[in-house]
C-alpha atoms as a PDB file:
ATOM      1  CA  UNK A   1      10.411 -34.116  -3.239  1.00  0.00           C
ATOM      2  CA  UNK A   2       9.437 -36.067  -6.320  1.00  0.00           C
ATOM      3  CA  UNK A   3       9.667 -34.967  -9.464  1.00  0.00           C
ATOM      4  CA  UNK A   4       8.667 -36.476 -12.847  1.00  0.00           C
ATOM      5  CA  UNK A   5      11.247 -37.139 -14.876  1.00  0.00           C
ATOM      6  CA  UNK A   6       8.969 -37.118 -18.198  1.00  0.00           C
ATOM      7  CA  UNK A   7      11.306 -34.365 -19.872  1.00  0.00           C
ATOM      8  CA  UNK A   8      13.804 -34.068 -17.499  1.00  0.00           C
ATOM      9  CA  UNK A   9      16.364 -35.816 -19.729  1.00  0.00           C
ATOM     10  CA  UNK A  10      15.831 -34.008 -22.571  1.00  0.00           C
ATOM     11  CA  UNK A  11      17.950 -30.665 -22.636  1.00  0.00           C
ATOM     12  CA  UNK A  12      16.833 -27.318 -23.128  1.00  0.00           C
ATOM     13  CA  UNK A  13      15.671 -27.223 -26.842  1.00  0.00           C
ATOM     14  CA  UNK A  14      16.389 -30.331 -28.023  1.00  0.00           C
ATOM     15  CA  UNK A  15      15.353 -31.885 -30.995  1.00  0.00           C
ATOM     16  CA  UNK A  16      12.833 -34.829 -30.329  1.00  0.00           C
ATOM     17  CA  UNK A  17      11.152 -37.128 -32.797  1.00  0.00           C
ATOM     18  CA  UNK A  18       7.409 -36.640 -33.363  1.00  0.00           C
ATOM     19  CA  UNK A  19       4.532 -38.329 -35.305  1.00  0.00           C
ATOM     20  CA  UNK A  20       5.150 -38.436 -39.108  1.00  0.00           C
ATOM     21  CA  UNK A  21       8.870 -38.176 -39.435  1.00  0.00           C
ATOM     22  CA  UNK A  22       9.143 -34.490 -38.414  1.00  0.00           C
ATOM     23  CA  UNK A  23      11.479 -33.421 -35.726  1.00  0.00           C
ATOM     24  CA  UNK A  24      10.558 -30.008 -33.485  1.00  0.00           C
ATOM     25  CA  UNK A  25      12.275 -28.567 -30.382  1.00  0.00           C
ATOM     26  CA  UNK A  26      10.696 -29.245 -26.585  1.00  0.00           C
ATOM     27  CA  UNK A  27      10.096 -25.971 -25.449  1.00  0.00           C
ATOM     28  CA  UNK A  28      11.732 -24.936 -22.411  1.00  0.00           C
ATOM     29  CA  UNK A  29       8.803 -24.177 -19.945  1.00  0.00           C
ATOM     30  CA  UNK A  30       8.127 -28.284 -19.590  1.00  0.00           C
ATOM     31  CA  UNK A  31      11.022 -28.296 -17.162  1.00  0.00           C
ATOM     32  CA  UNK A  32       9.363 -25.920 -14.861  1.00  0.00           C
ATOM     33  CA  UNK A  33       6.854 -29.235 -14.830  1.00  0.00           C
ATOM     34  CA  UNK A  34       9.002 -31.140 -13.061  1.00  0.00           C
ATOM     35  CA  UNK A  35       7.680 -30.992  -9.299  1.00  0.00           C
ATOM     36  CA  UNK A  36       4.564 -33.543  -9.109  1.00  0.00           C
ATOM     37  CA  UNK A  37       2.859 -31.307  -6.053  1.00  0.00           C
ATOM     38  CA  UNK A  38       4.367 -28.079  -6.515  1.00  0.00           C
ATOM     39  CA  UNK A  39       1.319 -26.529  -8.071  1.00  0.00           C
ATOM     40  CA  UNK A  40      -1.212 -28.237  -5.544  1.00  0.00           C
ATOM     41  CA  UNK A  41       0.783 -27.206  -2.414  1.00  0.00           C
ATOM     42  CA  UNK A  42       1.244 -23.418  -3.796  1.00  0.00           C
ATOM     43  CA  UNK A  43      -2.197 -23.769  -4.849  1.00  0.00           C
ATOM     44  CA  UNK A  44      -3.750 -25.237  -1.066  1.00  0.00           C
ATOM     45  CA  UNK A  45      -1.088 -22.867   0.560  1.00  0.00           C
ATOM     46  CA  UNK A  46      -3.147 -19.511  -1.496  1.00  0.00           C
ATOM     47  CA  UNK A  47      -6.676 -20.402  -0.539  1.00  0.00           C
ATOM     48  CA  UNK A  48      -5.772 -21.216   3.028  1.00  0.00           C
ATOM     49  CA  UNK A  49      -4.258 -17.228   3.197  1.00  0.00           C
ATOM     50  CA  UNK A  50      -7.686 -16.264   1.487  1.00  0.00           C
ATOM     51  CA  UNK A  51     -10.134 -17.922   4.027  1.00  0.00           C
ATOM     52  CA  UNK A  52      -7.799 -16.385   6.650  1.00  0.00           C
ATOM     53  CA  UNK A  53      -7.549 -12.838   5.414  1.00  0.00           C
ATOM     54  CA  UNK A  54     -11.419 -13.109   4.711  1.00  0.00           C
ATOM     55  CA  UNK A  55     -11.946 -14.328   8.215  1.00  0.00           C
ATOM     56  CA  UNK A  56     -10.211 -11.179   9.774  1.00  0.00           C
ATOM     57  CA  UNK A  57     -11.958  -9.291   7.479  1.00  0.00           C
ATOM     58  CA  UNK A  58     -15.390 -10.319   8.453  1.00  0.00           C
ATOM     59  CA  UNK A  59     -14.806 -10.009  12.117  1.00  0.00           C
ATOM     60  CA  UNK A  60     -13.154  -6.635  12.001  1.00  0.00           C
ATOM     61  CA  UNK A  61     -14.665  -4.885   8.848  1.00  0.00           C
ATOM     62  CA  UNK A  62     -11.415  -3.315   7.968  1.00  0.00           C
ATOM     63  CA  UNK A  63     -10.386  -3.330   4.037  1.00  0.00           C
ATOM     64  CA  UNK A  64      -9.203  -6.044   1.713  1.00  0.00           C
ATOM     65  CA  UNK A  65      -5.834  -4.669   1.752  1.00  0.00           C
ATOM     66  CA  UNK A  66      -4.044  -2.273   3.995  1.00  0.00           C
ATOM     67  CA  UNK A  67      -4.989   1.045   3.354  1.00  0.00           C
ATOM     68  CA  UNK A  68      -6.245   4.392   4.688  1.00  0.00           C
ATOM     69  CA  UNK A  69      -9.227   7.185   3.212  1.00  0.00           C
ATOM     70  CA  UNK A  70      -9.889  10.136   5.145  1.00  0.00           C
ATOM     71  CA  UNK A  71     -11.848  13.078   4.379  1.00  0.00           C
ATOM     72  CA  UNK A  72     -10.105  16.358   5.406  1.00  0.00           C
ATOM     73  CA  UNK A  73     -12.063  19.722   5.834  1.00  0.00           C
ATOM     74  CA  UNK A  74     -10.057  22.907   5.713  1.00  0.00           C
ATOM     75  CA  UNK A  75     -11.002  26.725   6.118  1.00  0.00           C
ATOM     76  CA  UNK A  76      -8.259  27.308   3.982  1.00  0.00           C
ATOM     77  CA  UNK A  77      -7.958  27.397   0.403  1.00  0.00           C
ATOM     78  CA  UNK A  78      -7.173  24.244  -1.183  1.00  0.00           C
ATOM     79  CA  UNK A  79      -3.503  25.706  -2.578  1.00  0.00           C
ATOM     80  CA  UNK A  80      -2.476  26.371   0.730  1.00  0.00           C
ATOM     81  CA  UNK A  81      -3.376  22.879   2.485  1.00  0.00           C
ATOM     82  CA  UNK A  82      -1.474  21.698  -1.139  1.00  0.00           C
ATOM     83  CA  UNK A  83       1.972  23.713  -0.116  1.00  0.00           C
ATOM     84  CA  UNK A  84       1.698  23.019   3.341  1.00  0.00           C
ATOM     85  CA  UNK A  85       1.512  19.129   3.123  1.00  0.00           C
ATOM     86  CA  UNK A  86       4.460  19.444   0.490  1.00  0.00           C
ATOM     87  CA  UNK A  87       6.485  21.897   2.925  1.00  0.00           C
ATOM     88  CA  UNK A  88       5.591  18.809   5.249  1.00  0.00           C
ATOM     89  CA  UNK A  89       7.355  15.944   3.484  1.00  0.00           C
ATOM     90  CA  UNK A  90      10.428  17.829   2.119  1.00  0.00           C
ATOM     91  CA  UNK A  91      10.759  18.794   6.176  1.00  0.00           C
ATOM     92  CA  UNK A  92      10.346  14.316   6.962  1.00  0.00           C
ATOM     93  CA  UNK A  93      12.723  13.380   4.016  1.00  0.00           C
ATOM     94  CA  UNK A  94      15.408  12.089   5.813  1.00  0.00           C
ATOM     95  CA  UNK A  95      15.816   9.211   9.147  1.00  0.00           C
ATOM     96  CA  UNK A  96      16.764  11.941  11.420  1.00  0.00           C
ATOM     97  CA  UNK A  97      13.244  12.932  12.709  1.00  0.00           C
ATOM     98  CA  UNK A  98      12.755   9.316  13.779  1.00  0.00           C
ATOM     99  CA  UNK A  99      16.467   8.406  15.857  1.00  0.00           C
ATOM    100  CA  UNK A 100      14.037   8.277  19.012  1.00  0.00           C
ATOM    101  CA  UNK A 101      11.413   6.545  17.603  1.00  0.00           C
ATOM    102  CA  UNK A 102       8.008   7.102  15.564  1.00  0.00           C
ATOM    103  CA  UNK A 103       7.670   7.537  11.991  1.00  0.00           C
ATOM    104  CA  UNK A 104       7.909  10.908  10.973  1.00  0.00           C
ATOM    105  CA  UNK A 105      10.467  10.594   8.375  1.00  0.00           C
ATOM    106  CA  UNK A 106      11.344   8.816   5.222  1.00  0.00           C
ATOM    107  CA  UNK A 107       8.775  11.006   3.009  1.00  0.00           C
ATOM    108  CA  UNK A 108       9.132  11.060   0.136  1.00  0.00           C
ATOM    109  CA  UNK A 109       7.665  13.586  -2.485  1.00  0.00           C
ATOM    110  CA  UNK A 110       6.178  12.311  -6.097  1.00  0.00           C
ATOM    111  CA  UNK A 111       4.795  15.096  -7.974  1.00  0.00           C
ATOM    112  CA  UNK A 112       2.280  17.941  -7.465  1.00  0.00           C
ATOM    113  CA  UNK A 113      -0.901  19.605  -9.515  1.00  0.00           C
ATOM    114  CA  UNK A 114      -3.514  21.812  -8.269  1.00  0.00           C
ATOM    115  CA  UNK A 115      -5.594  18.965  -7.758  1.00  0.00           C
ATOM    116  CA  UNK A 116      -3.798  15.931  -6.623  1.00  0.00           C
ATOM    117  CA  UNK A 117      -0.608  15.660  -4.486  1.00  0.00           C
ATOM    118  CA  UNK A 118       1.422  12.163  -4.352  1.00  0.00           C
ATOM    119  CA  UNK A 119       4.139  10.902  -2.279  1.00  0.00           C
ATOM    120  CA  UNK A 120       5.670   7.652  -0.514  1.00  0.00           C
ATOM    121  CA  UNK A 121       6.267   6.741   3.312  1.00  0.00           C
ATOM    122  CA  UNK A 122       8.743   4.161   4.150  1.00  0.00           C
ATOM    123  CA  UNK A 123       8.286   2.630   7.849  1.00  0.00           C
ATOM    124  CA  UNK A 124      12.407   3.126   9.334  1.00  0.00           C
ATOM    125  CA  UNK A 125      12.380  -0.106  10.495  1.00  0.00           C
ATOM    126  CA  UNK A 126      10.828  -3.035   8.528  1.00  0.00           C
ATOM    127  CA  UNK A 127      11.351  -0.211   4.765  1.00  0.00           C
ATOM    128  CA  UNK A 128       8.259  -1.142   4.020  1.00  0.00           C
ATOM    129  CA  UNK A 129       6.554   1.578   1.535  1.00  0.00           C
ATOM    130  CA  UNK A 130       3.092   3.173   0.963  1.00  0.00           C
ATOM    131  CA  UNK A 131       1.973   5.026  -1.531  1.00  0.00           C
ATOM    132  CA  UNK A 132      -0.517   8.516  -0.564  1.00  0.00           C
ATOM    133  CA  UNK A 133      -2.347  10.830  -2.513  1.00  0.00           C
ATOM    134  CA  UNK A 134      -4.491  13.464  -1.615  1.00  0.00           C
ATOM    135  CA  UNK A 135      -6.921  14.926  -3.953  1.00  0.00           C
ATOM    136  CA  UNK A 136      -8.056  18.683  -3.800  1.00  0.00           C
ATOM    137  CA  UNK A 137     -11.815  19.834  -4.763  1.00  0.00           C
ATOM    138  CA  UNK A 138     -13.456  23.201  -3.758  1.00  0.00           C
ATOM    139  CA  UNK A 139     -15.677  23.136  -0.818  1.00  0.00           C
ATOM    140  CA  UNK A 140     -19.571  23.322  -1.759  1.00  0.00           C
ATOM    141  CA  UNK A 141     -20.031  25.517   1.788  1.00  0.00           C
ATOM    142  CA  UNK A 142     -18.604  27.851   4.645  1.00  0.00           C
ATOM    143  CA  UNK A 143     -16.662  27.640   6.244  1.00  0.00           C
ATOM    144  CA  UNK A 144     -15.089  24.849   4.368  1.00  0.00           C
ATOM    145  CA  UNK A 145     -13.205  25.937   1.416  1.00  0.00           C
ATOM    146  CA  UNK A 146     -10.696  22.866   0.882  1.00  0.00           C
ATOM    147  CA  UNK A 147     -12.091  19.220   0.883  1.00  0.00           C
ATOM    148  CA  UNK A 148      -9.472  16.827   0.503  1.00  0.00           C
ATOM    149  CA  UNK A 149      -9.498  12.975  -0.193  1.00  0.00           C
ATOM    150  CA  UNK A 150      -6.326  11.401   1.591  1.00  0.00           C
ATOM    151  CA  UNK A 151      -5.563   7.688   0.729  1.00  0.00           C
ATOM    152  CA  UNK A 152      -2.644   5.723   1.838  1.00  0.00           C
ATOM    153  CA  UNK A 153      -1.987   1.973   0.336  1.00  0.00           C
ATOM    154  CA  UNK A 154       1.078  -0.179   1.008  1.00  0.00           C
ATOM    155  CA  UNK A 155       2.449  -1.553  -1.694  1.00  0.00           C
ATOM    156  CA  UNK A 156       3.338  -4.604  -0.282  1.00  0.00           C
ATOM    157  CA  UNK A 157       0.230  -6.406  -1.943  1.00  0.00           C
ATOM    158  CA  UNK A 158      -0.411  -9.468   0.947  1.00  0.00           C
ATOM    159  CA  UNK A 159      -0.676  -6.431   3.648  1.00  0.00           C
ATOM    160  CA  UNK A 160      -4.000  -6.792   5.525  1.00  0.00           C
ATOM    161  CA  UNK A 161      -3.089  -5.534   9.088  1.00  0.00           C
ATOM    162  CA  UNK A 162      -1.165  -2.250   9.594  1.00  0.00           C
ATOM    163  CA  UNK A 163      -0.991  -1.368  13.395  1.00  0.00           C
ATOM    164  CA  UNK A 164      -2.717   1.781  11.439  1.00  0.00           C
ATOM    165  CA  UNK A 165       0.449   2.746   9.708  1.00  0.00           C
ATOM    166  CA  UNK A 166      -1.582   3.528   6.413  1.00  0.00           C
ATOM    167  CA  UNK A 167      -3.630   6.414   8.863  1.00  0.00           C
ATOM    168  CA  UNK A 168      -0.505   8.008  10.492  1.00  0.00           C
ATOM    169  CA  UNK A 169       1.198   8.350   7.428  1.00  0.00           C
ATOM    170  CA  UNK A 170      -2.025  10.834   6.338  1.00  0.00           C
ATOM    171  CA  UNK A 171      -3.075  12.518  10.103  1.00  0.00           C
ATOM    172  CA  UNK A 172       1.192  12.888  10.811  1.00  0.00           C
ATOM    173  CA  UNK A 173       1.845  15.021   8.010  1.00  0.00           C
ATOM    174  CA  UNK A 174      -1.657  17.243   8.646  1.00  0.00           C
ATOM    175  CA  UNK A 175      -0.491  17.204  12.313  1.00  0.00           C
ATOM    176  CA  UNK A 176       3.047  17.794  11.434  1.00  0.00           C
ATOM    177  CA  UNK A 177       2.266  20.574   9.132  1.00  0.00           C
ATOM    178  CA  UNK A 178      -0.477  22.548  12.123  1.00  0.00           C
ATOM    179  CA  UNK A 179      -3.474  21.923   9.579  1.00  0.00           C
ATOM    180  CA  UNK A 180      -5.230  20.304  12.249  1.00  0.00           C
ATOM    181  CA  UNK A 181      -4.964  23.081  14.367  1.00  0.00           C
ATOM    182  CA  UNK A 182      -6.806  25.287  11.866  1.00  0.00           C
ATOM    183  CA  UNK A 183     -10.210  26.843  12.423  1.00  0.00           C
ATOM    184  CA  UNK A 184     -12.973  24.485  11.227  1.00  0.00           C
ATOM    185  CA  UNK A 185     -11.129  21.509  10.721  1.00  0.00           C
ATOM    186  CA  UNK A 186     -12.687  18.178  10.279  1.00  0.00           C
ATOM    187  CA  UNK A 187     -11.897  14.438   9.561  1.00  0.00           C
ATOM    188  CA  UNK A 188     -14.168  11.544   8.719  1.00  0.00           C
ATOM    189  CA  UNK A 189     -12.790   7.946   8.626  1.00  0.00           C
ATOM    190  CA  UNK A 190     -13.570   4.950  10.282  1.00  0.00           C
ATOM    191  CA  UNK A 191     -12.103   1.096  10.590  1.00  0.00           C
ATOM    192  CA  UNK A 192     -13.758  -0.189   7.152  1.00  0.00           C
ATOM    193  CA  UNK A 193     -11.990   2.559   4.976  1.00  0.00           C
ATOM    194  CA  UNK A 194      -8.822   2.676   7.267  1.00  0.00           C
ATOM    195  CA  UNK A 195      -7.231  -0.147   8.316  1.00  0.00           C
ATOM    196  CA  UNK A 196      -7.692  -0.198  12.303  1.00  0.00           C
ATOM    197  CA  UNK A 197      -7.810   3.523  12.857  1.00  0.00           C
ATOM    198  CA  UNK A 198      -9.892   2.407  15.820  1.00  0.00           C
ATOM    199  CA  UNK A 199      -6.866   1.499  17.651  1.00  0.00           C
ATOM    200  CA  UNK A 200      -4.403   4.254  16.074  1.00  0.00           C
ATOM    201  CA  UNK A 201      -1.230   5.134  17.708  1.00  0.00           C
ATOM    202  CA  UNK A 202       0.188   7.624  15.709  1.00  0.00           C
ATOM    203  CA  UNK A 203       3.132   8.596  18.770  1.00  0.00           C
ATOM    204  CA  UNK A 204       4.094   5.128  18.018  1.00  0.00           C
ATOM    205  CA  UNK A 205       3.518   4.703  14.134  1.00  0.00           C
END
């Protein structure tokens, strides 16, 4: 690597002369300077991952980032759905439910409202965490009385592709907790809101 050596002989904060007599300090960030191609290799490296991720994004349609919306339809009311998805994750907290395989576990709850219910998933292999929230309204006609907006996002921020992690994290816990067993029950998603829900496995993830 080559590296110019403009200010690399000067130590951290030292006095230099300057135009005029007057003497000032060389602030420390110049030495972060030091790499010639650093910041055209980082910066190549970055827009080669774009045109990549766009690629894949053009040819499948799924979102910019890993993630997951589904709309949920419920015959029950709303605070119902709300206690049984929290009864859900409190049951997945722990590694045990997943010893011979899946990813029913690691759930984690966040905080709760009428309204809006949030919570993590961490995948028991790789750790890797998501962030879900579902969102309560009224609904406008029978039999529906619960509409509910479920979103799942990993955090990791470069995730594109998510063997459709992001979706299993939402349907296991409605599954898990025998909401999609009720009367009425409906779900609406499809591969450009949720990362390839097309080719789900939620046995596996």
């Amino acid at each position: 690597m080559l590296r110019s050596r403009s200010y690399e002989a000067i130590p951290d904060n030292e006095e230099v002369g300057s135009p005029g007599g007057k003497r000032r300090r060389r602030p420390n960030f110049y030495r972060f300077c030091s790499c010639k191609f650093c910041m055209p290799a980082v910066g190549t490296s970055l827009v080669l991952v774009f045109v990549v991720v766009f690629s894949v994004y053009l040819a499948n349609g799924y979102p910019i980032h890993a993630s997951c919306t589904i709309d949920w339809g419920f015959s029950q009311n709303c605070s119902a759905v709300n206690a049984s998805l929290v009864k859900m994750i409190n049951t997945w907290t722990s590694s045990d439910n997943c010893k011979n395989g899946g990813e029913k576990c690691l759930y984690t709850f966040v905080s709760a409202s009428d309204t809006e219910l949030k919570a993590t998933h961490k995948t028991p292999v790789h750790m890797y965490v998501d962030d879900l929230t579902f969102t309560f309204t009224a609904g406008q006609a029978p039999p529906t009385k619960c509409r509910v907006k479920a979103h799942s996002t990993s955090e990791t921020w470069y995730a594109y592709l998510d063997y459709s992690t992001n979706y299993c994290n939402l349907h296991n816990l409605a599954e898990g907790a025998g909401l999609t067993e009720s009367p009425n029950f409906t779900e609406v998603t499809s591969d450009s809101i949720c990362t390839q829900y097309s080719s789900r496995n939620c046995t596996k993830y």
